[in-house]
Protein backbone atom coordinates (compact mmCIF):
# COMPACT_ATOMS: atom_id res chain seq x y z
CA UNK A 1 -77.74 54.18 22.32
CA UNK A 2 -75.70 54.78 25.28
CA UNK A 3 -75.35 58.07 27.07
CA UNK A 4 -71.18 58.79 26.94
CA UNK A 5 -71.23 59.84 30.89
CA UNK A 6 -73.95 57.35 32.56
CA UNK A 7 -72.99 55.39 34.82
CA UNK A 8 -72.72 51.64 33.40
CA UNK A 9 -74.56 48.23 35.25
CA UNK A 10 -71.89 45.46 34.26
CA UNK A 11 -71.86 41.76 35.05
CA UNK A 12 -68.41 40.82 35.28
CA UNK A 13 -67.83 37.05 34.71
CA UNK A 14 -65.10 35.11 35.71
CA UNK A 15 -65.19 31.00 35.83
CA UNK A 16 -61.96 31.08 37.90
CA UNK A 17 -60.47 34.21 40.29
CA UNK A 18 -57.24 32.72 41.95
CA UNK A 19 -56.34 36.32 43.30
CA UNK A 20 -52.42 36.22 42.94
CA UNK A 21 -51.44 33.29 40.69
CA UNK A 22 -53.19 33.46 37.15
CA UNK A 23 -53.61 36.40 34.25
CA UNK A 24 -57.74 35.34 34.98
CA UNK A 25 -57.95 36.42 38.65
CA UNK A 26 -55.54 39.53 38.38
CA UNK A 27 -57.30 40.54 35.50
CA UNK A 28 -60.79 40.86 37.02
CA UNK A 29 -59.29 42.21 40.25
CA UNK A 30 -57.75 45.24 38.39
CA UNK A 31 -59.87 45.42 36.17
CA UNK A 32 -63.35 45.62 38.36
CA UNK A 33 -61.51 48.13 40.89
CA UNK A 34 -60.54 50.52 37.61
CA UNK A 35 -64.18 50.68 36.63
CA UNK A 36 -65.27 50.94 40.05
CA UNK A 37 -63.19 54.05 40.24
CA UNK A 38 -64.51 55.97 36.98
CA UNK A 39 -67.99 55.54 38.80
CA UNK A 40 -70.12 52.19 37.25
CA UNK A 41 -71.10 49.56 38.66
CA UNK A 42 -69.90 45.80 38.52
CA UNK A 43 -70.75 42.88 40.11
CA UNK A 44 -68.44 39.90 39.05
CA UNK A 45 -69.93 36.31 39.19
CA UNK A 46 -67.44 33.92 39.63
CA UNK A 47 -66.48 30.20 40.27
CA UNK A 48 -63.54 29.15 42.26
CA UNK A 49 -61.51 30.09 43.20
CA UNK A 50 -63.37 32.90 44.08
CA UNK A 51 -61.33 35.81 43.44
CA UNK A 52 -60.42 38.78 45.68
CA UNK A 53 -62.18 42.23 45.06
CA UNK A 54 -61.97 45.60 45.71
CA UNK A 55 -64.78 46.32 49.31
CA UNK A 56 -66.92 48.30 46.22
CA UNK A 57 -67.40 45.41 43.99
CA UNK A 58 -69.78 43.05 45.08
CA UNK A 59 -68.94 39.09 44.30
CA UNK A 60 -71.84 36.82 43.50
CA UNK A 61 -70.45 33.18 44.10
CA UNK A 62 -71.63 30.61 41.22
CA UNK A 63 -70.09 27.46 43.02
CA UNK A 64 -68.82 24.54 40.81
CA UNK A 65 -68.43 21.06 42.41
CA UNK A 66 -64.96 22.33 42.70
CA UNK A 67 -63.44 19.28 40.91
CA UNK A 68 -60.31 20.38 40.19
CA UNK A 69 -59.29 21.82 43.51
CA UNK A 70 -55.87 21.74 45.34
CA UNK A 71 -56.61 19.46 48.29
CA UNK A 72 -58.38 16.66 46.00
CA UNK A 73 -58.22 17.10 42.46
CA UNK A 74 -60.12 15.36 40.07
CA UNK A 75 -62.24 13.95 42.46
CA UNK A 76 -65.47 12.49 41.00
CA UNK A 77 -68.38 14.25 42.65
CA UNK A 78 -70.94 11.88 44.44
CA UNK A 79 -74.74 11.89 43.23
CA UNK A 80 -76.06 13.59 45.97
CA UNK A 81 -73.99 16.54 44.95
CA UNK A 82 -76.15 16.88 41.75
CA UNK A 83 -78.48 20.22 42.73
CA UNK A 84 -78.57 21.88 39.48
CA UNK A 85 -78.30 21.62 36.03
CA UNK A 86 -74.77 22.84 36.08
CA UNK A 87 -73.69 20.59 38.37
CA UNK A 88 -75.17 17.78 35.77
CA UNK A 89 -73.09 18.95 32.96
CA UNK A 90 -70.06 19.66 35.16
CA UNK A 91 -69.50 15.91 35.80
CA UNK A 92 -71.28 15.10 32.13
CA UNK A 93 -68.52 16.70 30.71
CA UNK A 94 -66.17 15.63 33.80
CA UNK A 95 -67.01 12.28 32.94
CA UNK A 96 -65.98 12.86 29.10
CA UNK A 97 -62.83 13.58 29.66
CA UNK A 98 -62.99 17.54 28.67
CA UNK A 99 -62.44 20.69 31.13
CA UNK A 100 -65.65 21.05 32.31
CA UNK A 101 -66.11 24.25 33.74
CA UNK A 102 -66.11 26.98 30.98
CA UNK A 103 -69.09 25.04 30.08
CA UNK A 104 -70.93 24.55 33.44
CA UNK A 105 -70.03 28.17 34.52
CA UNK A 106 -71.99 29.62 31.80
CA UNK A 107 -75.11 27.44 33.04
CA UNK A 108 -74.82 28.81 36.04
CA UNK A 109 -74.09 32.55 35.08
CA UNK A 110 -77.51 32.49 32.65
CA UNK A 111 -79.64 30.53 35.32
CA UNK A 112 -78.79 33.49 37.50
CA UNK A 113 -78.65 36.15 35.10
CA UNK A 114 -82.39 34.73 33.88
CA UNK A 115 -83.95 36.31 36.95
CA UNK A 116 -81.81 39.68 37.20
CA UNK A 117 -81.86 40.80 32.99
CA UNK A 118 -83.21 44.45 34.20
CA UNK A 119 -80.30 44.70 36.82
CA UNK A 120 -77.31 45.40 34.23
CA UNK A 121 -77.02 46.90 31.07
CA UNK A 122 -73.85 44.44 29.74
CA UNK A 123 -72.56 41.24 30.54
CA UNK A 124 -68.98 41.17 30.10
CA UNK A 125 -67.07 37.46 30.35
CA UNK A 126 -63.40 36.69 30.90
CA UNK A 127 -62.55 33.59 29.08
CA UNK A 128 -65.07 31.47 29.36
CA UNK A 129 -66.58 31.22 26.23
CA UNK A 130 -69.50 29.00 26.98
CA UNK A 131 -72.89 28.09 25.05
CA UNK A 132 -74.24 29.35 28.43
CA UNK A 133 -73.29 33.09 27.34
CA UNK A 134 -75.23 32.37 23.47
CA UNK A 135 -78.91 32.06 26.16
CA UNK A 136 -77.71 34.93 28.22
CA UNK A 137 -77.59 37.31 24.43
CA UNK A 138 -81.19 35.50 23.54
CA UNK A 139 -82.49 36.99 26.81
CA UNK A 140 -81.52 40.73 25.68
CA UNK A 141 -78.64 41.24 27.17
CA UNK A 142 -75.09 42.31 25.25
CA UNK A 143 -72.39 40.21 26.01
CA UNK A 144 -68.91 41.32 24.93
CA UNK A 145 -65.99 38.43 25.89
CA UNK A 146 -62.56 38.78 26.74
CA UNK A 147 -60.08 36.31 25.33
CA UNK A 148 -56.45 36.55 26.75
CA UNK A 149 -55.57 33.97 23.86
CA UNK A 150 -57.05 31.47 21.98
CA UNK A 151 -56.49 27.93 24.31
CA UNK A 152 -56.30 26.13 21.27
CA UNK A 153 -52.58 27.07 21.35
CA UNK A 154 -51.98 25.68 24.86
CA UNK A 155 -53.70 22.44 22.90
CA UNK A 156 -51.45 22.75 20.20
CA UNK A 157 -48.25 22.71 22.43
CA UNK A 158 -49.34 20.13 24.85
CA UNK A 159 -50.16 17.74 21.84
CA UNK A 160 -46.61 18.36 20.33
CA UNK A 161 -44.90 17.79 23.72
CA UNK A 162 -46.65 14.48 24.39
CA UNK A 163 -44.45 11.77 25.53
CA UNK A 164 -46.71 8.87 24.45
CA UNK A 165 -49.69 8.39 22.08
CA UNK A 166 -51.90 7.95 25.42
CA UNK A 167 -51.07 11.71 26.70
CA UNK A 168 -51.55 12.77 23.16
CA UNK A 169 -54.86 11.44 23.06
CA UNK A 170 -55.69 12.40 26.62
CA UNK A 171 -54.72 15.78 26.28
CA UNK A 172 -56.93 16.05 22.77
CA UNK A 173 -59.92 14.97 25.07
CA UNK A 174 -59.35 17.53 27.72
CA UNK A 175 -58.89 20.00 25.41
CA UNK A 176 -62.09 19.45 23.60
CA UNK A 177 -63.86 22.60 25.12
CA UNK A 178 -61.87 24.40 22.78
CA UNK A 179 -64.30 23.10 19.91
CA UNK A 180 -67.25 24.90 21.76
CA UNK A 181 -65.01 27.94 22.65
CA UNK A 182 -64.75 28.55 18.91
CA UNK A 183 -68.02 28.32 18.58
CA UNK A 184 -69.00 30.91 20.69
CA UNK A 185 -66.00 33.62 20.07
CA UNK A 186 -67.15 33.25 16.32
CA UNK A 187 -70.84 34.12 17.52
CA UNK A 188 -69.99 37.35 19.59
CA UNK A 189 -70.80 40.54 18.63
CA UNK A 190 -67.88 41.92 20.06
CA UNK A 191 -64.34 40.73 21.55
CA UNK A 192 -61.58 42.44 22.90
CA UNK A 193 -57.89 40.66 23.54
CA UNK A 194 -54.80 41.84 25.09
CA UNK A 195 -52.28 41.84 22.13
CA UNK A 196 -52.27 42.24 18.06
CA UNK A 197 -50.27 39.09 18.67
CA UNK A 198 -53.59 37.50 20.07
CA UNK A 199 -56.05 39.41 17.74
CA UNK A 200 -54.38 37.18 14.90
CA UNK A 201 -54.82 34.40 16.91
CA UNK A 202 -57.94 34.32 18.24
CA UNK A 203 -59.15 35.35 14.40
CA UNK A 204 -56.85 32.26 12.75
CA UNK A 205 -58.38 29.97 15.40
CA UNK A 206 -61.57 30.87 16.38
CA UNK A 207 -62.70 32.38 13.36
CA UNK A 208 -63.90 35.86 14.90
CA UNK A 209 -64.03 38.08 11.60
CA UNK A 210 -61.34 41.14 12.28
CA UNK A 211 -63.99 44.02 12.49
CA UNK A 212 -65.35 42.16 15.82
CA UNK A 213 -61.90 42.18 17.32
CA UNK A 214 -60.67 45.09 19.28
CA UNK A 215 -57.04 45.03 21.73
CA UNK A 216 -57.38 46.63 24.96
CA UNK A 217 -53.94 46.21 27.11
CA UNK A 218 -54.16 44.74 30.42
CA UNK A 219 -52.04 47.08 33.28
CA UNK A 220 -50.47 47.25 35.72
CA UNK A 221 -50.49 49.43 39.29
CA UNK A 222 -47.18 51.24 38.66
CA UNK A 223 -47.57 52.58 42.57
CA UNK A 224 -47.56 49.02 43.84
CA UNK A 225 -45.13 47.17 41.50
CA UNK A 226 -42.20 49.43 42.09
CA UNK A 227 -38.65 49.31 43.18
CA UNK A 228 -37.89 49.11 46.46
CA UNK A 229 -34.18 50.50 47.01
CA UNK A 230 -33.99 49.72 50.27
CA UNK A 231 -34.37 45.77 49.57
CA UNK A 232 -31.12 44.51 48.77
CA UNK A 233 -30.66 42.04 45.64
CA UNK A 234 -29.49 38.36 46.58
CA UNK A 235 -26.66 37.24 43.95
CA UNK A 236 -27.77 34.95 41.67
CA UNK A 237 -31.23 35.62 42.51
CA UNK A 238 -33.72 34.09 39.73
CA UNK A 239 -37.47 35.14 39.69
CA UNK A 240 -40.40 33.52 37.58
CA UNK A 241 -44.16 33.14 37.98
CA UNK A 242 -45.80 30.29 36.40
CA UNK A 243 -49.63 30.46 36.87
CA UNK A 244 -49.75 26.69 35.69
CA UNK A 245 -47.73 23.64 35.54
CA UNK A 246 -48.08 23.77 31.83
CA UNK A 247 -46.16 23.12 28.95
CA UNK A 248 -46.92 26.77 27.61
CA UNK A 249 -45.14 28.37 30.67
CA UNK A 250 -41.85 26.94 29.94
CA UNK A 251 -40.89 26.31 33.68
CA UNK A 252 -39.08 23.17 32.07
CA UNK A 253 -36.42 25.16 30.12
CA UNK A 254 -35.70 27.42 32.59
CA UNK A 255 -35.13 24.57 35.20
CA UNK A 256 -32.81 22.76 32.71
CA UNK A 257 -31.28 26.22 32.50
CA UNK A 258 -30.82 26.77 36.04
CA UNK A 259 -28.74 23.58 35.92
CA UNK A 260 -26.83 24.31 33.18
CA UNK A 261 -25.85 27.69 34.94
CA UNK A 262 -25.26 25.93 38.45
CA UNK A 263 -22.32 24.04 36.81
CA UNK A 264 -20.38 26.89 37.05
CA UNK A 265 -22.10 29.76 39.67
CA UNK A 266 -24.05 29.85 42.45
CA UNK A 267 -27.74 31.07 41.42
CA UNK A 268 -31.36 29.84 42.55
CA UNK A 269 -34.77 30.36 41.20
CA UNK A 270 -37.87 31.31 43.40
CA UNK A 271 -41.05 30.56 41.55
CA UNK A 272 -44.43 32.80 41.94
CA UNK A 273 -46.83 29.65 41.32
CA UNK A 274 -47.82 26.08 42.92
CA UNK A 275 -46.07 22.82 40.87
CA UNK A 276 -48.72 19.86 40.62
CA UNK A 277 -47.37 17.34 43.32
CA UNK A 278 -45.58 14.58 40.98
CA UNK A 279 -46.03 16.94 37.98
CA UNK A 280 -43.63 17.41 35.48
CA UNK A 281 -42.33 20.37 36.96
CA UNK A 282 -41.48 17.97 40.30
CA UNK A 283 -40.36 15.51 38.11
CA UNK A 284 -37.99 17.95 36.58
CA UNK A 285 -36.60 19.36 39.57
CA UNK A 286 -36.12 15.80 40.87
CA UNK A 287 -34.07 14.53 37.95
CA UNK A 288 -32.03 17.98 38.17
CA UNK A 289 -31.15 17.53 41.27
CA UNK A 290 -32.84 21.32 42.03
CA UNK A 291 -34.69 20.28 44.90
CA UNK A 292 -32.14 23.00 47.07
CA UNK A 293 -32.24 25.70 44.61
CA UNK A 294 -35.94 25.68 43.48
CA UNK A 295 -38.83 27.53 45.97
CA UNK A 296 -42.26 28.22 45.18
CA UNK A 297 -44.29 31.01 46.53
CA UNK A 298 -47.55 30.97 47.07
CA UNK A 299 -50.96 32.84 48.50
CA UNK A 300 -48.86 35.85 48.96
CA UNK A 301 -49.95 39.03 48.30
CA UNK A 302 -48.88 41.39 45.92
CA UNK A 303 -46.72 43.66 48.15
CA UNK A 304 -45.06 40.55 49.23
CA UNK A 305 -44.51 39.38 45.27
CA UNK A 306 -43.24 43.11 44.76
CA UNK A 307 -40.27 42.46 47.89
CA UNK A 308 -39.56 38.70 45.72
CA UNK A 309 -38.41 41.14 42.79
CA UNK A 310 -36.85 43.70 44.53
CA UNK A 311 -34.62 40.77 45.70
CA UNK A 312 -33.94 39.25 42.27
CA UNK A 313 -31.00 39.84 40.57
CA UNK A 314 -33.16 38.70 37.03
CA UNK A 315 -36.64 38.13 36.40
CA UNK A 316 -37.38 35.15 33.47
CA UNK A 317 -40.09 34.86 31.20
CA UNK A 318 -39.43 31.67 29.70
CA UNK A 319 -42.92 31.34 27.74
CA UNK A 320 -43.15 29.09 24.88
CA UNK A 321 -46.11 31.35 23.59
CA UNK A 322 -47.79 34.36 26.20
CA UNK A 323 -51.03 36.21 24.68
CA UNK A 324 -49.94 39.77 26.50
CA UNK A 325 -47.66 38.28 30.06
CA UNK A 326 -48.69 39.99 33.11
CA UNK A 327 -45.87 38.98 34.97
CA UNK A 328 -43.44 40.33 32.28
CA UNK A 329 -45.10 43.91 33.34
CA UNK A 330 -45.07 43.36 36.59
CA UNK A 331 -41.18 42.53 36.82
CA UNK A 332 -40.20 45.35 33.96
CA UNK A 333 -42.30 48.04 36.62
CA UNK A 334 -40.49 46.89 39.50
CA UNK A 335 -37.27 48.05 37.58
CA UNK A 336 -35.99 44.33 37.57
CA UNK A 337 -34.09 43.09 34.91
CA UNK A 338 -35.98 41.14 32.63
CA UNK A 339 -34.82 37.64 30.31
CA UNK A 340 -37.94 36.79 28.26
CA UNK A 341 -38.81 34.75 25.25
CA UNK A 342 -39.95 35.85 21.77
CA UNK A 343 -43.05 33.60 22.16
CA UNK A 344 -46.58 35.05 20.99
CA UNK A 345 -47.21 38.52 21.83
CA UNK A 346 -43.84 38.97 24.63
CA UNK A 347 -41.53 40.87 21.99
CA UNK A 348 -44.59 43.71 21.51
CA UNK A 349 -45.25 43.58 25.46
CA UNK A 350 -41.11 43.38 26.56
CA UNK A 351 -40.15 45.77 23.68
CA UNK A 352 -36.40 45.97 21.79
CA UNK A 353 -34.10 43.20 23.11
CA UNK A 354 -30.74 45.35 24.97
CA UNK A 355 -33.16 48.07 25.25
CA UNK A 356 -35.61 47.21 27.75
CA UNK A 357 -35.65 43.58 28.03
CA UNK A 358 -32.93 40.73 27.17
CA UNK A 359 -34.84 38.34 24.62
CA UNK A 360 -34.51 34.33 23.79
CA UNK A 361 -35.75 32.16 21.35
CA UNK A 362 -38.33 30.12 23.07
CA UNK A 363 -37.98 26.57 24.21
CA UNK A 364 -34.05 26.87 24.39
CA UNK A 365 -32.60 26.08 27.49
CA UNK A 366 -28.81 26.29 26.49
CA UNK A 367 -29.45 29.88 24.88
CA UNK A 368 -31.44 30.42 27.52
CA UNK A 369 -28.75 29.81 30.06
CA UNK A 370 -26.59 31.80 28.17
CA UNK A 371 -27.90 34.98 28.16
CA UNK A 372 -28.87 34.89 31.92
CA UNK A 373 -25.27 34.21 32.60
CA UNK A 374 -24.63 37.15 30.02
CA UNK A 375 -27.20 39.59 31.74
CA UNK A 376 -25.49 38.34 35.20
CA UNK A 377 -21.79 39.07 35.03
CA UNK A 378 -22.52 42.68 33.22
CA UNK A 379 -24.33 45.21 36.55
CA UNK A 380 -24.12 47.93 34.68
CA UNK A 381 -26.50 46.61 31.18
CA UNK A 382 -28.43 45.15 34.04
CA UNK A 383 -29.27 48.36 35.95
CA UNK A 384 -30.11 50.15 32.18
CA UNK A 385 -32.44 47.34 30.95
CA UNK A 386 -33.93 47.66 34.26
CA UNK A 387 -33.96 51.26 34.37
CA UNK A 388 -35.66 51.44 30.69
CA UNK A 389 -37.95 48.77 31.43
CA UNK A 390 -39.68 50.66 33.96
CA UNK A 391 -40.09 53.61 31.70
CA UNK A 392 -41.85 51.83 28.94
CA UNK A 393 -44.10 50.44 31.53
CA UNK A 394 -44.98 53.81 32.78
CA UNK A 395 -45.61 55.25 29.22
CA UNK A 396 -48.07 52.25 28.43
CA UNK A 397 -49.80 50.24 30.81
CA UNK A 398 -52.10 50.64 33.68
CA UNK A 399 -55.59 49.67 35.23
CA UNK A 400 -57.03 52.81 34.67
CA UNK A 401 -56.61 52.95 30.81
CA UNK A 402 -57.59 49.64 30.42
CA UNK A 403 -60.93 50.60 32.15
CA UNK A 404 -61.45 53.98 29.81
CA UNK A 405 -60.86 51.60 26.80
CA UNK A 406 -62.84 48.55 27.91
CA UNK A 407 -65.71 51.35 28.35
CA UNK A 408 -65.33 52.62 25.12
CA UNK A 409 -65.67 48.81 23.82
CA UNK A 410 -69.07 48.57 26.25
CA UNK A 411 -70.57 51.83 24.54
CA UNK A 412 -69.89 50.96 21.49
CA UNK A 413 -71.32 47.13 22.40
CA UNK A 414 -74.61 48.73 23.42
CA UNK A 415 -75.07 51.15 20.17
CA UNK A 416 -74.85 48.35 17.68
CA UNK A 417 -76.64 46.06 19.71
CA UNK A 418 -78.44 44.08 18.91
CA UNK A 419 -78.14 44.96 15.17
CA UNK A 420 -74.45 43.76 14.72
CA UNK A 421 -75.39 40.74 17.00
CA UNK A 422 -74.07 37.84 14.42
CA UNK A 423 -77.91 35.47 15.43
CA UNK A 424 -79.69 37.93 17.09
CA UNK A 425 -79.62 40.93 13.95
CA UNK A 426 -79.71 38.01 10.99
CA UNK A 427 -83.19 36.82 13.26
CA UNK A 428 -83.94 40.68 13.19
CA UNK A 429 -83.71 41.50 9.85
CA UNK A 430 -85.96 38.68 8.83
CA UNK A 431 -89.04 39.19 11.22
């Protein structure tokens, strides 16, 4: 059982932390700060990027081989890099042609969790969904796992939007950790996701039976993401974040929607994100002819991102599917106008379209197009949306809640544990 008021001992796990760029590194930012503040204590383990942490949270670094970094990606590690068992089934798996580091980051996290199982009551990972986190739950220790949204769909859409059979069948391969991550979500005793879009997800996908799946909200620092009235907007100011030169983020339609729109007005786009050099988001911008009208923003931090909306005229969510959207929140509490899709969970995040959001079908550039040139020549619906936006942001989201919840979903972790644990119980009940 666990006392209601003790103070809880919680290893945070996070495979990736890019601080200002990606739902992952946000997340256990905020998150690890919120449950600093209602007095437990975390210690996050993470691979890089390394993420950025509150000066209370301690960060134990679990280096990968860094394959897939910015400076030389997919660079094939020499042998003499080989010092631990990770590393061997980073570039095993490398060398397969699959993602390799939810599955190497797990090694690493039960290696060092091995020698510290007295040191925290919980183990608490973001996403990575490894067999690594199945040895850490035979050791004793709970582990409850956050899943934004299933990455099968990301698999799903990159397989449809294949140009040739080859990408089809490369992207399959690369996708193949998917196969273990259902594996494991279906062996948790207990999961928590963003959105009831993503609870039906994640249970369609990766089989996790419905009474194991809980939704906590992610937040958002209303304080910090605010407007700033003193900034002035830029006409035809565009803003959008894409976290990764994916085909999920729909970057594409909103490019081919930016040119649609530059036909006739004078608009630009500044992007919150880093395109893959020759990507297809490059390629894109290329064949537009956007290469003057198209900026990306990185490494900044968040009080500069906060001055990028208080410029923008409209912020875009063009998402073919988002699990919750971070961004989306972050751009409605800066009382900035906001054009998103209807892909997975944003209609239940952005709220009533001409209420507190203006909402497109997803993968549409021409409608797209449309109702950002709508949403431009009409100030006053603008200023409303934006207005209203804010509000529901207020009324629902922030860091601190989604602490208090996440702690009920630890408390309750540790008083069915390890009874309710799908292995662990079943191997209980039969000694």
């Amino acid at each position: 059982m666990s006392a209601p008021d003790q103070p809880l001992r919680i290893a945070l796990l996070a495979y990736r932390g890019k601080p200002h760029v990606g739902g992952q590194g946000v997340y256990i930012r905020h998150l690890s700060k919120a449950l600093a503040d209602l007095g437990h204590h975390v210690e996050v383990l993470g691979g890089q990027p390394f993420p950025v942490l509150d000066e209370r949270v301690p960060l134990v670094e679990l280096p990968s081989l860094d394959i897939y970094n910015d400076h030389f990606p997919m660079r094939m590690p020499g042998i003499w890099e080989l010092k631990t068992l990770g590393d061997v089934v980073e570039v095993a798996a490398f060398s397969s042609g699959t993602f390799p580091e939810p599955l190497a980051f797990t090694v690493r996290a039960a290696q060092h969790l091995r020698r510290r199982i007295g040191e925290f009551d919980l183990v608490h990972d973001n996403q990575s969904l490894g067999y690594g986190l199945l040895a850490v739950e035979k050791m004793g220790l709970p582990v409850l796992g956050t899943i934004h949204h299933p990455i099968t769909v990301d698999r799903r859409l990159e397989m449809e939007h294949a140009a040739t059979p080859w990408q089809r069948f490369s992207k399959g391969r690369w996708y193949a950790f998917t196969k273990m991550q259902t594996r494991v979500a279906s062996r948790l005793t207990r999961v928590i996701t963003v959105s009831e879009n993503s609870l039906g997800d994640i249970h369609r996908d990766h089989q996790v039976p419905l009474e194991r799946l809980h939704v906590v909200p992610v937040g958002v620092d209303p304080d910090l993401f605010k407007p700033l009235p003193h900034v002035e907007r830029r006409p035809g100011r565009l803003i959008t974040t894409a976290s990764a030169d994916v085909t999920m983020k729909g970057l594409r339609y909103l490019l081919e929607a930016l040119a649609k729109l530059r036909a006739e007005r004078d608009v630009d786009l500044v992007v919150i994100g880093r395109p893959k050099p020759g990507g297809p988001s490059a390629q894109t911008i290329d064949e537009l002819g956007l290469t003057d009208h198209v900026e990306f923003v990185t490494g900044v931090p968040d009080e500069r991102i906060v001055e990028l909306y208080a410029e923008a005229e409209l912020a875009v969510v063009p998402s073919l599917y988002e699990g919750f959207s971070l961004p989306a929140i972050e751009a409605m509490s800066c009382g900035v106008p906001l054009v998103a899709t209807t892909g997975g969970a944003l209609p239940e995040v952005t709220g009533a379209a001409g209420e507190t959001c203006f909402q497109v079908p997803p993968g549409d550039a021409a409608a797209l197009a449309h109702e950002i040139a709508t949403a431009l020549d009409d100030p006053a619906a603008r200023a409303r949306i934006g207005a209203a936006g804010r509000e529901r942001v207020i009324e629902r989201w922030s860091w601190r809640h989604t602490a208090e919840q996440t702690v009920e979903q630890y408390r309750a972790l540790l008083d069915e544990w390890p009874e309710a644990s799908p292995f662990l119980g079943r191997r209980q009940t039969r000694s």
